[in-house]
Protein backbone atom coordinates (compact mmCIF):
# COMPACT_ATOMS: atom_id res chain seq x y z
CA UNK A 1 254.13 124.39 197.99
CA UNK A 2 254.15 126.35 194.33
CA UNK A 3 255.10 124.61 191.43
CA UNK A 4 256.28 126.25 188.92
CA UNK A 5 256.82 124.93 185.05
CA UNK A 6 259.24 127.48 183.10
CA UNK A 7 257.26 127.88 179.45
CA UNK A 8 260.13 129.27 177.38
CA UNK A 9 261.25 127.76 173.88
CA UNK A 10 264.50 127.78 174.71
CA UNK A 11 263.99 126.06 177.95
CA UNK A 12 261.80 123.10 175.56
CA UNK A 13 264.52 123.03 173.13
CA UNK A 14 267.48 122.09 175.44
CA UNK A 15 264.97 119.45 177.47
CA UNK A 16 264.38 117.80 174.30
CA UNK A 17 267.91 117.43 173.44
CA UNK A 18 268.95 116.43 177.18
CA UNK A 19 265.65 114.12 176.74
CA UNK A 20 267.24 111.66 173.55
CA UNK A 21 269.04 108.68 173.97
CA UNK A 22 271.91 110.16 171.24
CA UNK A 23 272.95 112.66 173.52
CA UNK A 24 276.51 111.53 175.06
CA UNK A 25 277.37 112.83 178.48
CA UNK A 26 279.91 115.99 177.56
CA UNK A 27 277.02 117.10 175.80
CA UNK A 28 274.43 116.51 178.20
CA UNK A 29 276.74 117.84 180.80
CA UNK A 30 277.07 121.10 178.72
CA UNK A 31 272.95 121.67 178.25
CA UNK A 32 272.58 120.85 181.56
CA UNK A 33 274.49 123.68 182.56
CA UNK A 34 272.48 126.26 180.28
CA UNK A 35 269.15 124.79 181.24
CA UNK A 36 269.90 125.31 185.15
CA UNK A 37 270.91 129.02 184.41
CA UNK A 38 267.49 129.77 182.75
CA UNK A 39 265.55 127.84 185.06
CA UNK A 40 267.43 129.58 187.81
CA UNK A 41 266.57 132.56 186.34
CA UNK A 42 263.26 131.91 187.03
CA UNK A 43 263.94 130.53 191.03
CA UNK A 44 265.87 133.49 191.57
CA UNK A 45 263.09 136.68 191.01
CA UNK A 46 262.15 136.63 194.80
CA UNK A 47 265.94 136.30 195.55
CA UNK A 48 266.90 138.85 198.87
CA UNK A 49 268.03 142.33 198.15
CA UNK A 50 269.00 145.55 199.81
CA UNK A 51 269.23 148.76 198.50
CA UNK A 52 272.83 150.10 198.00
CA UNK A 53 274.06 153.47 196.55
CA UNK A 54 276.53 153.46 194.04
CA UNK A 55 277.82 156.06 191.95
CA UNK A 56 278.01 155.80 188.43
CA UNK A 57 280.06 158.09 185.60
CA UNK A 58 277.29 160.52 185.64
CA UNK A 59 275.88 160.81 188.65
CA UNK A 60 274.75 159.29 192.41
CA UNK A 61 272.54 156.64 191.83
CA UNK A 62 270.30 153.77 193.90
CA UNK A 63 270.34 150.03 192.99
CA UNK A 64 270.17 146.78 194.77
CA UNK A 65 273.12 144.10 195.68
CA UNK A 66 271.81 140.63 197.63
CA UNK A 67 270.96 141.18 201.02
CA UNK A 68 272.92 139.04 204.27
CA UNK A 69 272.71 136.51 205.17
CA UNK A 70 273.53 135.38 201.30
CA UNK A 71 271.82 132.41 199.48
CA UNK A 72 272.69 129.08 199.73
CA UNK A 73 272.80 126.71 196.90
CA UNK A 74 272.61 123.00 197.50
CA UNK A 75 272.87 120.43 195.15
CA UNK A 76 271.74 117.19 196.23
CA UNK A 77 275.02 114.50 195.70
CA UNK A 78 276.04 112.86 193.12
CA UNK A 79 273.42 114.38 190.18
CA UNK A 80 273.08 117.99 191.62
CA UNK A 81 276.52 118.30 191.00
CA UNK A 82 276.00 118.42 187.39
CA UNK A 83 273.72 121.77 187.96
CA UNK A 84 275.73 123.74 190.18
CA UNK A 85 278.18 125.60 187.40
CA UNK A 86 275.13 126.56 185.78
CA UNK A 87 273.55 127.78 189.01
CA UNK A 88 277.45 129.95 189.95
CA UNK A 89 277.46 131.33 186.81
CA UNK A 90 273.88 133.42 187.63
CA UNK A 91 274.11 133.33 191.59
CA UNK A 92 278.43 133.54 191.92
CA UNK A 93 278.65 135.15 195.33
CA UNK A 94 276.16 132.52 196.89
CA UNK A 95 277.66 129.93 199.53
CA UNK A 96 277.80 126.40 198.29
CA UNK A 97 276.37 123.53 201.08
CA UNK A 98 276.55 120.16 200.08
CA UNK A 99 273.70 117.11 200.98
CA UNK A 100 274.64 113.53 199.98
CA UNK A 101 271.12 111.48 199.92
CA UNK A 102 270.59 108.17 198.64
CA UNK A 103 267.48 106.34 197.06
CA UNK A 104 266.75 103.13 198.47
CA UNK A 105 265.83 100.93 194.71
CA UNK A 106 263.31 98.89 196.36
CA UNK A 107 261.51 100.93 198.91
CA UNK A 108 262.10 104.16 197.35
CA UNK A 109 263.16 106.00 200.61
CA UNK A 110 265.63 108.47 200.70
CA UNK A 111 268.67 108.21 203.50
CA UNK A 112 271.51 110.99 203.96
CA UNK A 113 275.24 109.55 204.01
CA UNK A 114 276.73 112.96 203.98
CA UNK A 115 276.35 116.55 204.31
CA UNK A 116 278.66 119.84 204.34
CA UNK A 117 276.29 122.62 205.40
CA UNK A 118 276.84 125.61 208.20
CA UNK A 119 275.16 124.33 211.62
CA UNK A 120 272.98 127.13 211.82
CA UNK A 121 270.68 128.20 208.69
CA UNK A 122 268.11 130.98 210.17
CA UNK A 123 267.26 133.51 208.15
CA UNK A 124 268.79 131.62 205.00
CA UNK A 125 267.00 131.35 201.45
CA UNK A 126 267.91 127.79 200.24
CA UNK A 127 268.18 126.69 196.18
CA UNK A 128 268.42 123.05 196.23
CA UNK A 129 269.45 121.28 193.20
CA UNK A 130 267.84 117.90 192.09
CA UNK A 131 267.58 117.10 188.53
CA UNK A 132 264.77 114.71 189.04
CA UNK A 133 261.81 114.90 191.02
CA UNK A 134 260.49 111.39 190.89
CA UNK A 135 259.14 109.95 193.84
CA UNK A 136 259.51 112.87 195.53
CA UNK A 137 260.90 111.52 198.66
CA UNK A 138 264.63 112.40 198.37
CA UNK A 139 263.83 115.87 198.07
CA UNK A 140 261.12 115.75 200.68
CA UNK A 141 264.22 114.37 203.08
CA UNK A 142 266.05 117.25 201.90
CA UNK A 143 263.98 120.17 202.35
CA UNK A 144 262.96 118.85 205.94
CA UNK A 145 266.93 118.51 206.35
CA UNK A 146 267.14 122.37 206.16
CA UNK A 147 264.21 123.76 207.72
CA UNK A 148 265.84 121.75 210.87
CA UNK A 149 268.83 123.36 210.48
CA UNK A 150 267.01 126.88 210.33
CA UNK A 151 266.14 127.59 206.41
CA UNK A 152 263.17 129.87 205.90
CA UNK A 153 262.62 129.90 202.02
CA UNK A 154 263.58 126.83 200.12
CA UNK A 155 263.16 126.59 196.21
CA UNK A 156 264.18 123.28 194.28
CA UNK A 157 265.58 123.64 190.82
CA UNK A 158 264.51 119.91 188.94
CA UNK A 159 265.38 119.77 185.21
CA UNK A 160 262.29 117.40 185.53
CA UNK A 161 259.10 116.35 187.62
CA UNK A 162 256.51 113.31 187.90
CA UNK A 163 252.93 114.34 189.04
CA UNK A 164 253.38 111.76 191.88
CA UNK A 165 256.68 113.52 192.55
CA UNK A 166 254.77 116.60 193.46
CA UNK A 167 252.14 114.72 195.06
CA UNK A 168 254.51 113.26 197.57
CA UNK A 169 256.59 116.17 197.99
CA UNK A 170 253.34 118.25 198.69
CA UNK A 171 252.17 115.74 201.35
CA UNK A 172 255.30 115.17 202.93
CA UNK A 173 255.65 119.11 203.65
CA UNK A 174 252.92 119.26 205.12
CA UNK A 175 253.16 121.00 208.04
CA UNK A 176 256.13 123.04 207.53
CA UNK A 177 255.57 126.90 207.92
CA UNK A 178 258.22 127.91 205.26
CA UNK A 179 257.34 128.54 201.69
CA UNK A 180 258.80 125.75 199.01
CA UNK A 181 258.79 126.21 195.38
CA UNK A 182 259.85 124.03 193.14
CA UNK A 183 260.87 125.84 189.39
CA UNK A 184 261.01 123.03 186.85
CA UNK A 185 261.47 122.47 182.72
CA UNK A 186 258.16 120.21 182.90
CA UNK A 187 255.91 117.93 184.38
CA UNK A 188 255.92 114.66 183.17
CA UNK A 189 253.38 111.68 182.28
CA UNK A 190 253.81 109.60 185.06
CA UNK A 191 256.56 107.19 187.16
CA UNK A 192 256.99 103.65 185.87
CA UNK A 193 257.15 100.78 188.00
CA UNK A 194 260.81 101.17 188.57
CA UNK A 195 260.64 104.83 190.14
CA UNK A 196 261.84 106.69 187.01
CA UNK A 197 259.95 109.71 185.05
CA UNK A 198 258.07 108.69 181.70
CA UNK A 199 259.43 109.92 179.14
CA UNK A 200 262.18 111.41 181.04
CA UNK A 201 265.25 111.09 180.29
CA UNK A 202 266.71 108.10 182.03
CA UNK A 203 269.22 108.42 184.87
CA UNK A 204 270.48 111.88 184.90
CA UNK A 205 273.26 110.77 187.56
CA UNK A 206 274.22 107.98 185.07
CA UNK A 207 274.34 110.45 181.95
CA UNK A 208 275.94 113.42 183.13
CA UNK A 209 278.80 110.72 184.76
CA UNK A 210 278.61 107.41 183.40
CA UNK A 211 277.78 104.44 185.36
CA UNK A 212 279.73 103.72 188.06
């Protein structure tokens, strides 16, 4: 597993301001959107291509469009949703899946309740989206999820990560011949006793939609 921490200003700015406690959810909603595109940015430079000719006002020319079978983006239910416009906008003719997980609060293991994804995923380059790795098993759960189903490239788009996040996720791949990176805004100090990234930014399910 790679981990990769986007260093960008830009990228630290909008992470601060997703990071206060003044920050209502329109707003966070809105920067979570333009963080996801430059992070995705970032996932996306070993995206699939093939070589296509085109011709342009001037003259014959080669370039590159994505290569079959296309991406597939996957935002983990209910906070992934509130990355995926940000991930369309940069990746619009990728196929959309859709895996509904669930933390348990007080053994911190992750269970699926639903999922919307083609049966067969061979030869497929997965972006799933997760806004926090914490413990790391809910996205551990999901990665194994696809390899089953045939996925040979995953990377995970977090807006943030816990070192025992990556720990867990590192260990709980183990095993799995298919490359994982995960392309995050940071690495945080720890997990408190509760499960949830120090300094963070709280519940990112919770802020983007309110509590329900």
């Amino acid at each position: 597993m790679r981990t990769h921490v986007v260093d960008h200003p830009l990228v630290s700015h909008k992470l601060t301001t997703l990071r206060s406690v003044e920050t209502d959810s329109p707003t966070f909603r809105m920067l979570t959107q333009e963080l996801v595109m430059l992070l995705a940015y970032e996932a996306t430079r070993e995206v699939r291509v093939a070589p296509v000719q085109i011709q342009t006002p001037v003259s014959p020319a080669t370039g590159v469009k994505l290569a079959a079978p296309k991406p597939l983006v996957v935002p983990i239910l209910r906070a992934g949703l509130g990355m995926l416009d940000g991930m369309m906008r940069l990746l619009p003719t990728a196929e959309v899946g859709f895996l509904g997980m669930i933390r348990n609060e007080e053994t911190l293991e992750a269970s699926t309740y639903a999922e919307r994804l083609p049966d067969d995923l061979a030869g497929r380059q997965c972006y799933v989206l997760d806004p926090m790795l914490a413990t790391g098993g809910t996205l551990a759960a999901a990665i194994r999820f696809l390899v089953e189903r045939g996925a040979n490239d995953i990377t995970a788009i977090c807006l943030l990560a816990a070192p025992e996040g990556c720990a867990r996720l590192e260990a709980g791949l183990a095993g799995l011949d298919v490359p994982v990176t995960v392309v995050t805004a940071a690495v945080d100090e720890k997990l408190n006793d509760r499960g949830y990234i120090v300094p963070g930014l709280g519940d990112a399910g919770d802020r983007l939609y309110g509590v329900v």
